[in-house]
N, C-alpha and C. Protein backbone atom coordinates (compact mmCIF):
# COMPACT_ATOMS: atom_id res chain seq x y z
N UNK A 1 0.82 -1.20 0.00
CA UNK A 1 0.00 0.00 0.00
C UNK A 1 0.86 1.26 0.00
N UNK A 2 2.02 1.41 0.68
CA UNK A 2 2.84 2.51 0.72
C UNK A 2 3.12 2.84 -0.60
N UNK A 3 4.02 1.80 -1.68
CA UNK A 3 4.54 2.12 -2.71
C UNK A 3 3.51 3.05 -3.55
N UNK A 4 2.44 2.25 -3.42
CA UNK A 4 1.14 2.62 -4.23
C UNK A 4 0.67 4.29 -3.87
N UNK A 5 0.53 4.37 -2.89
CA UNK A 5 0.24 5.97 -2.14
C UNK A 5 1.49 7.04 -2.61
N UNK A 6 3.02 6.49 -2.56
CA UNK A 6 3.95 7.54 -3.10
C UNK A 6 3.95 7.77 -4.45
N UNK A 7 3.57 6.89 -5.16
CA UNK A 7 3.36 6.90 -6.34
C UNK A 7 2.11 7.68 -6.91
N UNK A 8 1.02 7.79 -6.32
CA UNK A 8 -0.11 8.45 -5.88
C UNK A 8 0.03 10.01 -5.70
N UNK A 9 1.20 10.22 -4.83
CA UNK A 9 1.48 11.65 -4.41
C UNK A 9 2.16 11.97 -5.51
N UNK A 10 3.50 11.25 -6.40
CA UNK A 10 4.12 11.72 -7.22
C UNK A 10 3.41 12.07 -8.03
N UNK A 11 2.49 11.78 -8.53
CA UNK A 11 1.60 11.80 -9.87
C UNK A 11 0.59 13.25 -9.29
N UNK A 12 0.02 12.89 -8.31
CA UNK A 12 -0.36 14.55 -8.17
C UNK A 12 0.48 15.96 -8.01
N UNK A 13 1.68 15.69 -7.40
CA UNK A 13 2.24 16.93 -7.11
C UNK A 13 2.65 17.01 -8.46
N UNK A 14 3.21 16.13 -9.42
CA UNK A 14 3.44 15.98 -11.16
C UNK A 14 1.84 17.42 -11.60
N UNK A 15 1.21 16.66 -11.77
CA UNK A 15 -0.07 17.52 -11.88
C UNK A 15 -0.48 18.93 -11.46
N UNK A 16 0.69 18.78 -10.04
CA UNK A 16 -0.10 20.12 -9.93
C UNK A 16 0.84 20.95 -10.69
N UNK A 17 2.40 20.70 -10.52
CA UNK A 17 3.50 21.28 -11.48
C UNK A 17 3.12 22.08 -12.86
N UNK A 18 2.42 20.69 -13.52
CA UNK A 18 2.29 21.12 -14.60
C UNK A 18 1.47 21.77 -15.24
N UNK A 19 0.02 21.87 -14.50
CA UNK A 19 -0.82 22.95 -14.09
C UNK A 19 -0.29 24.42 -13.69
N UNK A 20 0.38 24.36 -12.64
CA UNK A 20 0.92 25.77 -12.38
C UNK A 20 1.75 26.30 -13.66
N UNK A 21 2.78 25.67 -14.54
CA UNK A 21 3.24 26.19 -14.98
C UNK A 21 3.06 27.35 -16.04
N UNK A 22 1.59 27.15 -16.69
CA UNK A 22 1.04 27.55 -17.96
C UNK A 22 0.29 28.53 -17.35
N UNK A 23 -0.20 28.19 -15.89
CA UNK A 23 -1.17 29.21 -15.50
C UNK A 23 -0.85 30.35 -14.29
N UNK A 24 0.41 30.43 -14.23
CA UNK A 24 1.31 31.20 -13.37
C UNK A 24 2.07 32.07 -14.04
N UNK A 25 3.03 33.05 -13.36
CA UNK A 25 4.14 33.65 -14.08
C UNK A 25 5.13 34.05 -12.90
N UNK A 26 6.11 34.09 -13.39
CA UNK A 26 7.23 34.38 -12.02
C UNK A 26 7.92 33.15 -11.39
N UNK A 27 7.62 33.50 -10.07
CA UNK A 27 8.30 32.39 -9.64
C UNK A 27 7.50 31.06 -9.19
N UNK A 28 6.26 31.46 -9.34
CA UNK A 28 4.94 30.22 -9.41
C UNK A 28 5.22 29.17 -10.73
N UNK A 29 5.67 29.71 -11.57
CA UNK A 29 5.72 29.38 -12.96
C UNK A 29 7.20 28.52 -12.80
N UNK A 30 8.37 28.64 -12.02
CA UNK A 30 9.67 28.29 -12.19
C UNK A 30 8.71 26.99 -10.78
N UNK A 31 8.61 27.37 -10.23
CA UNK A 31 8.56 26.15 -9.10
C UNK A 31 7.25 25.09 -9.58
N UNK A 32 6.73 25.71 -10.62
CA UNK A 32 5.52 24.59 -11.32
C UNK A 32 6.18 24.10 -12.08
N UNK A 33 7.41 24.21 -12.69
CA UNK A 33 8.35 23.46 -13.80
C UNK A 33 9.63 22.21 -12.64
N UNK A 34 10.10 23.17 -11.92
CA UNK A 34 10.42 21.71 -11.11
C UNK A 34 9.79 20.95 -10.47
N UNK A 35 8.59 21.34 -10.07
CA UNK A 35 7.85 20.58 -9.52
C UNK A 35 7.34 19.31 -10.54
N UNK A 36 7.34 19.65 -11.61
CA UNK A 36 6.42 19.20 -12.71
C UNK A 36 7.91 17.66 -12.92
N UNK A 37 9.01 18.13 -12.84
CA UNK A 37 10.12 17.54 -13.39
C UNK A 37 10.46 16.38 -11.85
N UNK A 38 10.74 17.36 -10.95
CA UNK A 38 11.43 16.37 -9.29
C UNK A 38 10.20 15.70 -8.60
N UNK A 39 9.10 15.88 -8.75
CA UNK A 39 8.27 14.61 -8.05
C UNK A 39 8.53 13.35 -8.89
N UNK A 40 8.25 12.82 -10.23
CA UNK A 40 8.58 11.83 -10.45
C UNK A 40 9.55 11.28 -10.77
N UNK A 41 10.91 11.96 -10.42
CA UNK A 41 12.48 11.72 -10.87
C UNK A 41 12.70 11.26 -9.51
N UNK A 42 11.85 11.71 -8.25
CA UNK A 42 12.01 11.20 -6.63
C UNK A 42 11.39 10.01 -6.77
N UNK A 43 10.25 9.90 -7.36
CA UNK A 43 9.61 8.74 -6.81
C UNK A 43 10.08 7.58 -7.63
N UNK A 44 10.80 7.95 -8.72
CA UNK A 44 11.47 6.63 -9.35
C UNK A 44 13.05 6.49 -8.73
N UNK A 45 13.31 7.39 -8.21
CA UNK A 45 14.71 7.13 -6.75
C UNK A 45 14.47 6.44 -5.79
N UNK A 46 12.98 6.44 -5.49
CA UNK A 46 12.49 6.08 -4.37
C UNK A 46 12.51 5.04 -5.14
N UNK A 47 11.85 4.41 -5.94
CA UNK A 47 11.65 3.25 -6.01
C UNK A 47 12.77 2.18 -6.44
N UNK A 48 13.68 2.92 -6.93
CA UNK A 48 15.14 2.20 -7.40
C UNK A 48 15.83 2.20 -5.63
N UNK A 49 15.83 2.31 -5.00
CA UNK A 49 16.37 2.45 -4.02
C UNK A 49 15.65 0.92 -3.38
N UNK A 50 14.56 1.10 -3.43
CA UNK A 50 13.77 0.20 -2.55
C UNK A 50 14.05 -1.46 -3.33
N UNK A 51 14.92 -1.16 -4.54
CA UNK A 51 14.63 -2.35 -5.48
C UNK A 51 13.39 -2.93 -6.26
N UNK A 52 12.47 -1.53 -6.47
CA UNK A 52 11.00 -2.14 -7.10
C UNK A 52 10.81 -2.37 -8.75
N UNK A 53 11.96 -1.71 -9.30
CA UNK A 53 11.99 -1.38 -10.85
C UNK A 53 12.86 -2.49 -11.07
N UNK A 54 12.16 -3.13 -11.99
CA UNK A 54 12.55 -4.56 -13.14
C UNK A 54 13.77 -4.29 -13.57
């Protein structure tokens, strides 16, 4: 259930990233682009770490 839930969060905070980015400007707009990029580059760390990726 854990894996499933971080994976869960990655994919929304992904979402919200990429949402903010188009609909922001400034520095809403720079932190909706990493955001958009470092939630799922973490959660596939996370998961290489844990040994879950084939």
């Amino acid at each position: 259930m854990g894996p499933l839930l971080l994976g869960l969060a990655g994919a929304a905070l992904a979402a919200v990233g990429i949402w903010w980015t188009p609909a922001h400007t400034g520095p809403a707009r720079v932190t909706g682009l990493i955001l958009s990029v470092a939630a799922p580059a973490t959660v596939l760390a996370l998961y290489a770490a844990a040994g879950m990726l084939g």
